[in-house]
C-alpha atoms as a PDB file:
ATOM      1  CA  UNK A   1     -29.553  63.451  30.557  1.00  0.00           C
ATOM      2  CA  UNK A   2     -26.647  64.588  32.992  1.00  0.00           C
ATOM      3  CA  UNK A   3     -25.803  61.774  36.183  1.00  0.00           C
ATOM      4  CA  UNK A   4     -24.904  63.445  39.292  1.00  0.00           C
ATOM      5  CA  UNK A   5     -23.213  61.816  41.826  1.00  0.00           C
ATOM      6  CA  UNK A   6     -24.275  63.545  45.339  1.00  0.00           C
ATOM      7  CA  UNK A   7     -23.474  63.359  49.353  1.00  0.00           C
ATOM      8  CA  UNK A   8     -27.557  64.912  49.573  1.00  0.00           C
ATOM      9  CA  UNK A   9     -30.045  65.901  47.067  1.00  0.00           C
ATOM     10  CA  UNK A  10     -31.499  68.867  46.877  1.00  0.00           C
ATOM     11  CA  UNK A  11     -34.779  69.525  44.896  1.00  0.00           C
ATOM     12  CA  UNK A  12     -33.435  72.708  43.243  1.00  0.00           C
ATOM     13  CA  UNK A  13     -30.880  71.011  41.819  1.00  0.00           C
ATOM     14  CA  UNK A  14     -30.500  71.273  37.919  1.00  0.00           C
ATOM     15  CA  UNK A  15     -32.717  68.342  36.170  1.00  0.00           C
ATOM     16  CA  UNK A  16     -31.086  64.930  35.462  1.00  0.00           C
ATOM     17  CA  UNK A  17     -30.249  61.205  37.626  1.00  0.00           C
ATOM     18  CA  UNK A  18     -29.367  62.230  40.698  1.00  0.00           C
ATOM     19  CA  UNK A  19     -27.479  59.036  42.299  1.00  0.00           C
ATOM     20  CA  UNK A  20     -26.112  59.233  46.307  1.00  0.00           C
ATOM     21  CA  UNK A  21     -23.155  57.515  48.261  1.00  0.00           C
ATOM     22  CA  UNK A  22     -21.247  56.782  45.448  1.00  0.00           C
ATOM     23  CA  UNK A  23     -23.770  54.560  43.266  1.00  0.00           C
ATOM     24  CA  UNK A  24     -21.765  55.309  40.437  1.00  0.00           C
ATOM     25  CA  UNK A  25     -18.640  53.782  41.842  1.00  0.00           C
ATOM     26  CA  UNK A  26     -20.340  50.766  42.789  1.00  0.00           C
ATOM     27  CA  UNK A  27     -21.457  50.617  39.195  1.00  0.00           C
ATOM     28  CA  UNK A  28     -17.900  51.011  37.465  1.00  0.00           C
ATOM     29  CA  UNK A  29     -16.295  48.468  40.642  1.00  0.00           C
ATOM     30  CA  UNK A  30     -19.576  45.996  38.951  1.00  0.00           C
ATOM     31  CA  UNK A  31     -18.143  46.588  35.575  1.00  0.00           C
ATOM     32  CA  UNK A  32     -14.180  46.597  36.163  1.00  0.00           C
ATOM     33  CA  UNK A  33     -14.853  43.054  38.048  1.00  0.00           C
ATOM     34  CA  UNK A  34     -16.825  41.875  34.894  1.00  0.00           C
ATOM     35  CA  UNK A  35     -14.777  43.440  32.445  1.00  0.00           C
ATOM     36  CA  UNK A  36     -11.499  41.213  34.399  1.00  0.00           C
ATOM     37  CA  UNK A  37     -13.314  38.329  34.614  1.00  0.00           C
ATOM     38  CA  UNK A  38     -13.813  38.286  30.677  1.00  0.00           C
ATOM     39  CA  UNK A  39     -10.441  39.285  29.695  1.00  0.00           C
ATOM     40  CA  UNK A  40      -8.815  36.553  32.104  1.00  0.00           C
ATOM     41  CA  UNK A  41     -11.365  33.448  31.536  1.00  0.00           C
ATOM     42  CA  UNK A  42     -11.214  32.190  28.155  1.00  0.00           C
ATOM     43  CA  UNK A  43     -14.553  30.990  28.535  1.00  0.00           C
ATOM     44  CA  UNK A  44     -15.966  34.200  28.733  1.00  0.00           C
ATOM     45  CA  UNK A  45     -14.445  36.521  25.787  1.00  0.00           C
ATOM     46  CA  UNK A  46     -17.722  35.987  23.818  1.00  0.00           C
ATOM     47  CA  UNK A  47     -19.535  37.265  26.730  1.00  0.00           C
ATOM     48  CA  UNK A  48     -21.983  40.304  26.077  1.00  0.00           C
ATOM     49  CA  UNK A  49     -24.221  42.428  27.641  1.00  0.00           C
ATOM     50  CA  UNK A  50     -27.389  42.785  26.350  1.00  0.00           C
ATOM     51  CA  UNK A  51     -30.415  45.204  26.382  1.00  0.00           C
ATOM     52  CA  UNK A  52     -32.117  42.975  28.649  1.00  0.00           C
ATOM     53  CA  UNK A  53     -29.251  41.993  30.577  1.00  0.00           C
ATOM     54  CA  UNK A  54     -28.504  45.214  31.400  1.00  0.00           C
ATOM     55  CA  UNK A  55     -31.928  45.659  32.052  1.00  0.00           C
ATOM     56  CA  UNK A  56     -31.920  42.471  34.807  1.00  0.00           C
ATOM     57  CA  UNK A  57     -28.554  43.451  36.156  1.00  0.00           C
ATOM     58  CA  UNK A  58     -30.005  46.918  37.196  1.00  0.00           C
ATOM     59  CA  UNK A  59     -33.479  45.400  38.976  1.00  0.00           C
ATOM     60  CA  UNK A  60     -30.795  43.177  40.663  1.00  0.00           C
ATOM     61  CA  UNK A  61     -28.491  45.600  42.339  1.00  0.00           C
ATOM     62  CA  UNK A  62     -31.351  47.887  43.187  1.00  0.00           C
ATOM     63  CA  UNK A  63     -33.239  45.153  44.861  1.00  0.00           C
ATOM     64  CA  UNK A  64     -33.147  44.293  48.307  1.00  0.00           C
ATOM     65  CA  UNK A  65     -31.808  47.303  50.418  1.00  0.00           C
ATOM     66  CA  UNK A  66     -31.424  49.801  48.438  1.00  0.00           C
ATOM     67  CA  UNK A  67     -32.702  52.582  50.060  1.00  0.00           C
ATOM     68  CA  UNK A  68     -35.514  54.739  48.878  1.00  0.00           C
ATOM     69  CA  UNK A  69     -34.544  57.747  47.094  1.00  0.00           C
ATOM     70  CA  UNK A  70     -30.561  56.959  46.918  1.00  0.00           C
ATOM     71  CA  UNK A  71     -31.228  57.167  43.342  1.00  0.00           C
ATOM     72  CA  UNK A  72     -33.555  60.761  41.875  1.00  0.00           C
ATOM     73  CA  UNK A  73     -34.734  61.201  38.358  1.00  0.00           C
ATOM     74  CA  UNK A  74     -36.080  64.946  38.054  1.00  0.00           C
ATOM     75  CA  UNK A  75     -37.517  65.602  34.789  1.00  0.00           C
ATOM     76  CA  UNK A  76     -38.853  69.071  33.798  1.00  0.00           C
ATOM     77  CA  UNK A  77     -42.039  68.263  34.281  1.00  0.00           C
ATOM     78  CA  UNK A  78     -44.368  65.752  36.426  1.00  0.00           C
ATOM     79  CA  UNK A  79     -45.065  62.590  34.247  1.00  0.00           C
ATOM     80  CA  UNK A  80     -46.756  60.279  36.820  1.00  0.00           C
ATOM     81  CA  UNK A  81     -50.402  61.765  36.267  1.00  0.00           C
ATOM     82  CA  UNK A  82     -50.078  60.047  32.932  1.00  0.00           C
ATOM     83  CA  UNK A  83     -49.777  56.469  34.001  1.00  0.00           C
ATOM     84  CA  UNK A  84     -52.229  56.569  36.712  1.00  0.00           C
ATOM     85  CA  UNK A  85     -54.954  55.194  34.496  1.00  0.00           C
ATOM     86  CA  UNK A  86     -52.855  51.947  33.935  1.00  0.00           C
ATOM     87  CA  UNK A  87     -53.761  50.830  37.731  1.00  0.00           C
ATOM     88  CA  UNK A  88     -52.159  47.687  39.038  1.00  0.00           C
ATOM     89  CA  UNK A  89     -50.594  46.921  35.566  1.00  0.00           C
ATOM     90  CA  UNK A  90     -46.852  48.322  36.696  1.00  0.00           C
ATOM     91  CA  UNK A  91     -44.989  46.329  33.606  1.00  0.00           C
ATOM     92  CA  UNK A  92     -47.291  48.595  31.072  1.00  0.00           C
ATOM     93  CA  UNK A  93     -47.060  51.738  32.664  1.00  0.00           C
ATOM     94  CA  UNK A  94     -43.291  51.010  32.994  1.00  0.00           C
ATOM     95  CA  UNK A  95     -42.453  50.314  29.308  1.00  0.00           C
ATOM     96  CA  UNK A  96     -44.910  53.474  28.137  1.00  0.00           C
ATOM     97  CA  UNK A  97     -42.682  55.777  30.916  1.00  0.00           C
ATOM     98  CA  UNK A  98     -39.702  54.500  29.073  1.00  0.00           C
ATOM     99  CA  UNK A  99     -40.628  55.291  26.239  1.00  0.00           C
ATOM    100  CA  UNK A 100     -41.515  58.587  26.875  1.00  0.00           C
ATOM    101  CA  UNK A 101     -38.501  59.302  29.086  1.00  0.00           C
ATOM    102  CA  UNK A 102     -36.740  58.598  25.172  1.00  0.00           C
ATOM    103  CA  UNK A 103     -38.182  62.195  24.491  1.00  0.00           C
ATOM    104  CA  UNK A 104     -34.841  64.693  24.959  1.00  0.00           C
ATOM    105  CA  UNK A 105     -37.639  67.425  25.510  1.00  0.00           C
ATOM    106  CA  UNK A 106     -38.516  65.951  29.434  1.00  0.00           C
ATOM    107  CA  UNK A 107     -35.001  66.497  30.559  1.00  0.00           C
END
């Protein structure tokens, strides 16, 4: 799935992440700080990132004020009508839209 780091996005853009106001860079600044940080603190060179850790470290930076719709995910079709059976259980119908976003054939 292609990234695309916009200014504005526009619907009839091409499918993919569509990311605005430089998300990205704030994401490789995140890493380039933490990357440092392990290479110059001893204590830290056995440091890794893990599936979940990633995971946390994304809810993290997108809590808070970050703005609706400053990050897009167009798919090619309209997924949502499948998880509206799951009600208030929003960790299920998360983990069963992950896994279906694993599919190449959404993109």
């Amino acid at each position: 799935m292609r990234v695309h780091d916009v200014r504005e996005y526009l619907p009839e853009g091409p499918n993919g992440i569509f990311v605005l106001g430089g998300f990205v860079s704030e994401l490789i600044i995140c890493f380039s700080a933490l990357y440092d940080l392990i290479h110059a603190v001893p204590a830290t060179a056995e440091f890794r990132f893990t599936a979940d850790g990633f995971e946390r470290f994304l809810q993290e930076i997108t809590a808070g004020d970050f703005g609706e719709g400053n990050c897009v995910l167009k798919l090619t079709k309209d997924i949502r009508s499948q998880f509206a059976f799951y009600g208030d259980d929003h960790a299920k119908a998360a983990e069963d839209a992950a896994d279906l976003l694993k599919d190449p054939s959404c993109h």
